[in-house]
N, C-alpha and C. Protein backbone atom coordinates (compact mmCIF):
# COMPACT_ATOMS: atom_id res chain seq x y z
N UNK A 1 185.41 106.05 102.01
CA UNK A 1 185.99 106.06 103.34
C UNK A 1 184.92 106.35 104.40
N UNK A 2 183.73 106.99 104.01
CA UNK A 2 182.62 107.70 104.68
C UNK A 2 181.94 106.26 105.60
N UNK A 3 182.00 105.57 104.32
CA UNK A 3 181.06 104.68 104.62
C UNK A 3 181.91 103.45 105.63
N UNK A 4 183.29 103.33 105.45
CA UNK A 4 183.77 101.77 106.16
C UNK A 4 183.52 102.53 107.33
N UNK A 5 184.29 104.19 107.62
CA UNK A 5 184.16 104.30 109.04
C UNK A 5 182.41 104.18 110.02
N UNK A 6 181.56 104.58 109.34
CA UNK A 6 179.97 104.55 109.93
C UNK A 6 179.70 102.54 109.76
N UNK A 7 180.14 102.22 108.92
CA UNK A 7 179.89 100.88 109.21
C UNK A 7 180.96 100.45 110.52
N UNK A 8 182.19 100.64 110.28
CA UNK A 8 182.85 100.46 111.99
C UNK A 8 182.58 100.77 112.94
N UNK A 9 181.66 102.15 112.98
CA UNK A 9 180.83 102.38 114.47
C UNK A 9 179.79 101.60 114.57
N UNK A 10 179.26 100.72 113.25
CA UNK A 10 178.26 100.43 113.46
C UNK A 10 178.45 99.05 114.48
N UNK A 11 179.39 98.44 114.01
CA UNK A 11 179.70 96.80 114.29
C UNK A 11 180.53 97.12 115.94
N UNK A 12 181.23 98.38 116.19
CA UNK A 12 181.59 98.69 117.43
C UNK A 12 180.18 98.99 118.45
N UNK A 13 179.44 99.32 118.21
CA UNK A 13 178.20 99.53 119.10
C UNK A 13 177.40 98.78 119.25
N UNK A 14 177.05 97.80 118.01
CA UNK A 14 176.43 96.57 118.41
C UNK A 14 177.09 95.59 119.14
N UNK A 15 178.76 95.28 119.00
CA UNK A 15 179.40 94.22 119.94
C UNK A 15 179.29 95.41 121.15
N UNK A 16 179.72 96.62 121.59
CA UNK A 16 179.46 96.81 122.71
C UNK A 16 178.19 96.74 123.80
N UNK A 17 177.26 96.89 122.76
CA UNK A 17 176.03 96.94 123.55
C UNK A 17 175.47 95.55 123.64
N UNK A 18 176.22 95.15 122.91
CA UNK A 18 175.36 93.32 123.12
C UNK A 18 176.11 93.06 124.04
N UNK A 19 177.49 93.39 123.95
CA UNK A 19 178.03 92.44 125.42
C UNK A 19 178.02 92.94 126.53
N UNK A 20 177.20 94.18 126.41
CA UNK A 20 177.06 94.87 128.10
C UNK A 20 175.79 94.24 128.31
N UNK A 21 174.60 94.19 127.33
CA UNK A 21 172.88 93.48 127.69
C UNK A 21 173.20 92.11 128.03
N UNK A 22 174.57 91.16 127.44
CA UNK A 22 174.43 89.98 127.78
C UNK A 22 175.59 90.03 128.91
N UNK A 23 175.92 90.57 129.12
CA UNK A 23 176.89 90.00 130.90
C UNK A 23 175.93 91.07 131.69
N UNK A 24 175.36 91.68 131.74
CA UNK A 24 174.03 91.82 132.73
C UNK A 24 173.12 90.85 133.03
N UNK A 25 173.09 90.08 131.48
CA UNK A 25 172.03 89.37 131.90
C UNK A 25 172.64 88.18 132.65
N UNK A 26 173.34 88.34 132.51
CA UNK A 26 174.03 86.76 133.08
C UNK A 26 174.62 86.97 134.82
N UNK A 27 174.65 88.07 134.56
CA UNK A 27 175.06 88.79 136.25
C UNK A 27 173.81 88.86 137.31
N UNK A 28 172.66 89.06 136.82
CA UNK A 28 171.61 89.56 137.13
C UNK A 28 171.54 87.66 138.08
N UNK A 29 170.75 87.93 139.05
CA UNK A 29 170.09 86.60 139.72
C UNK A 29 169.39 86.49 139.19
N UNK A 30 169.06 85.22 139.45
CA UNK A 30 167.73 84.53 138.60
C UNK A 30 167.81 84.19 137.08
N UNK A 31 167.14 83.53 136.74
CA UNK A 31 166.67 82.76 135.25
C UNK A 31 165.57 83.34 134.94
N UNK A 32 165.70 83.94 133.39
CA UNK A 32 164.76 84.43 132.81
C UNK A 32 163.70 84.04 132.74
N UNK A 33 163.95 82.29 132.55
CA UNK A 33 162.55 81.36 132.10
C UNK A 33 162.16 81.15 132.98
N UNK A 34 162.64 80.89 134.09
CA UNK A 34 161.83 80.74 135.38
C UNK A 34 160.94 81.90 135.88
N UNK A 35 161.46 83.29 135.63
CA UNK A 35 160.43 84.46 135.50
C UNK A 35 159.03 83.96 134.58
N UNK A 36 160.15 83.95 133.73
CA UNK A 36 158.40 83.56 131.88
C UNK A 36 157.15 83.08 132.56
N UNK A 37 157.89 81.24 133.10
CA UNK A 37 157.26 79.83 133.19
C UNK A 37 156.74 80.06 134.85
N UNK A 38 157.43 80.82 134.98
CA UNK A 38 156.87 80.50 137.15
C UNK A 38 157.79 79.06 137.14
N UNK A 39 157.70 79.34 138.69
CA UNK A 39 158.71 78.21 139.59
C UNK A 39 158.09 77.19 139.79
N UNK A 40 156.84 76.96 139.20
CA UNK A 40 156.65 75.25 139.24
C UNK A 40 156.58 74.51 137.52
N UNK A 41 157.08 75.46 136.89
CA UNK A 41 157.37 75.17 135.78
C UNK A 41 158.04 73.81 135.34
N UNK A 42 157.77 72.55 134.73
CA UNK A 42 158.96 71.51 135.03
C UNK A 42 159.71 71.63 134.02
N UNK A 43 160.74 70.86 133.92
CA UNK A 43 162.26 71.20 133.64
C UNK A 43 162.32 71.03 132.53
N UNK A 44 161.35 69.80 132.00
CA UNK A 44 161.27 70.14 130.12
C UNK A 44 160.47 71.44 129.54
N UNK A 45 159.65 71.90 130.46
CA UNK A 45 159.28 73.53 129.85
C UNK A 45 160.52 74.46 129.81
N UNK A 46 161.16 74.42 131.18
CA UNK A 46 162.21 75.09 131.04
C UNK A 46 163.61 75.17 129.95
N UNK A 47 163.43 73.52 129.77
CA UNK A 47 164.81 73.64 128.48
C UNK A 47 164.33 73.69 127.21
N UNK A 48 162.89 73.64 127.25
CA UNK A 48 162.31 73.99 125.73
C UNK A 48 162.54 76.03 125.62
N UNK A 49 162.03 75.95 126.82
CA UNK A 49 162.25 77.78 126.82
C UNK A 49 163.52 78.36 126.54
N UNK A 50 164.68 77.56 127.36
CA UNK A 50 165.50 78.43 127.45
C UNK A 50 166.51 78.36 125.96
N UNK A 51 165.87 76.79 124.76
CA UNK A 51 166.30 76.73 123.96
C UNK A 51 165.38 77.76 122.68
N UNK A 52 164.23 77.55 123.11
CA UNK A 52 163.53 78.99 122.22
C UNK A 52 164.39 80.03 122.25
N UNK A 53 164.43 80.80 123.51
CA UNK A 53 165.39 82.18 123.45
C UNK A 53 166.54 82.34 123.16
N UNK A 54 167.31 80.60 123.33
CA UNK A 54 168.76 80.92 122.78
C UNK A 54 169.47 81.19 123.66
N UNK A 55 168.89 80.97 125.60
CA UNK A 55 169.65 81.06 126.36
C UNK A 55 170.63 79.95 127.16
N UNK A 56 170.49 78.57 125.83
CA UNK A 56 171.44 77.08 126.51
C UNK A 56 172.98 77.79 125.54
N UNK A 57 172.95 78.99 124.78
CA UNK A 57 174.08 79.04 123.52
C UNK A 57 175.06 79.52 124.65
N UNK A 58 176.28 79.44 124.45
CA UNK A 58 177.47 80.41 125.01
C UNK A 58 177.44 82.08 125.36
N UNK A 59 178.09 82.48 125.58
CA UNK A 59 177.97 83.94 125.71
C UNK A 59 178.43 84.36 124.24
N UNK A 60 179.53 83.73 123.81
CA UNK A 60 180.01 84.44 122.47
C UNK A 60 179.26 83.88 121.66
N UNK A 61 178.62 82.99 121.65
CA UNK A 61 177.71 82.57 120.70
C UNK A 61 175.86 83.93 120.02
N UNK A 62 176.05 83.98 121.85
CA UNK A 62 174.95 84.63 121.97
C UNK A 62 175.56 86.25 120.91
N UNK A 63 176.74 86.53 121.38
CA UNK A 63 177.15 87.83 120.77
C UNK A 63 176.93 87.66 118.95
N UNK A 64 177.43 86.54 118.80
CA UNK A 64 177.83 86.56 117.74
C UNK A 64 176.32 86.63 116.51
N UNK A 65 175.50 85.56 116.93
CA UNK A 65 173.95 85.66 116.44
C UNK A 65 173.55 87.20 116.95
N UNK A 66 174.18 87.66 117.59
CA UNK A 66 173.13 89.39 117.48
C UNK A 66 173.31 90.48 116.69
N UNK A 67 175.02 90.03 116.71
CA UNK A 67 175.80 90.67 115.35
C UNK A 67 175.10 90.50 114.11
N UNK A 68 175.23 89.29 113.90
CA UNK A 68 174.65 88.24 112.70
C UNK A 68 173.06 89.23 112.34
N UNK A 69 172.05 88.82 113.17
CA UNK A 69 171.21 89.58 113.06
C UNK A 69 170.94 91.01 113.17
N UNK A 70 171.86 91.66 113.66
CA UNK A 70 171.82 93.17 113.28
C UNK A 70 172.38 94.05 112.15
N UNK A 71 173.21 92.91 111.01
CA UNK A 71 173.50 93.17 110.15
C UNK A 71 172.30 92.64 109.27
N UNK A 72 172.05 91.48 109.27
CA UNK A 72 171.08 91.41 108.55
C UNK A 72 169.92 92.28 108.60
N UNK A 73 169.42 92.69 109.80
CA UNK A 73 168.29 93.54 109.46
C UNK A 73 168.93 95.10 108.71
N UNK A 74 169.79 95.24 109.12
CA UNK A 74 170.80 96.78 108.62
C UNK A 74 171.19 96.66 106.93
N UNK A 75 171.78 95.47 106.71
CA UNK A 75 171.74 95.50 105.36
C UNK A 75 171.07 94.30 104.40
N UNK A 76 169.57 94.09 104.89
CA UNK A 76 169.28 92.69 104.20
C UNK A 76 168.87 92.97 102.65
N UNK A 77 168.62 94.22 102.49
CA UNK A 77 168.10 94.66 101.14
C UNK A 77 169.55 93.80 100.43
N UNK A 78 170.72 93.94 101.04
CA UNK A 78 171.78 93.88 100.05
C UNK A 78 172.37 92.49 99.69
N UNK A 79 172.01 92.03 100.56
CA UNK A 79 172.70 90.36 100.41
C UNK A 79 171.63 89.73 100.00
């Protein structure tokens, strides 16, 4: 029982904190890549960038790959 509840805080703090870092980020003005690349950056740097970081995915998409990866690094010994 020790363990489902510390794994439920675990998966409650990562969806909370991912979806507070990602609707900031999305609230925030401006484009990340355009920070990265500078503003004369052209537009195929930009959608190569913003597909590197994973910022063309959805918002729940974005949640969901952070989940994804924070379990994996948390329990990769096991799977």
């Amino acid at each position: 029982m020790y363990y489902i509840k510390k794994i439920f805080r675990m998966l409650l703090s990562v969806f909370s904190i991912g979806t507070l870092s990602f609707l900031l980020l999305e609230l925030i003005p401006g484009e990340p890549e355009t920070t990265i690349l500078g503003i004369e950056a052209s537009a195929k740097d930009l959608e190569n960038l913003r597909e590197q970081l994973g910022l063309n995915l959805s918002f729940w998409n974005k949640i969901l790959e952070l989940a994804l990866w924070s379990l994996s690094r948390r329990f990769g010994n096991f799977l």
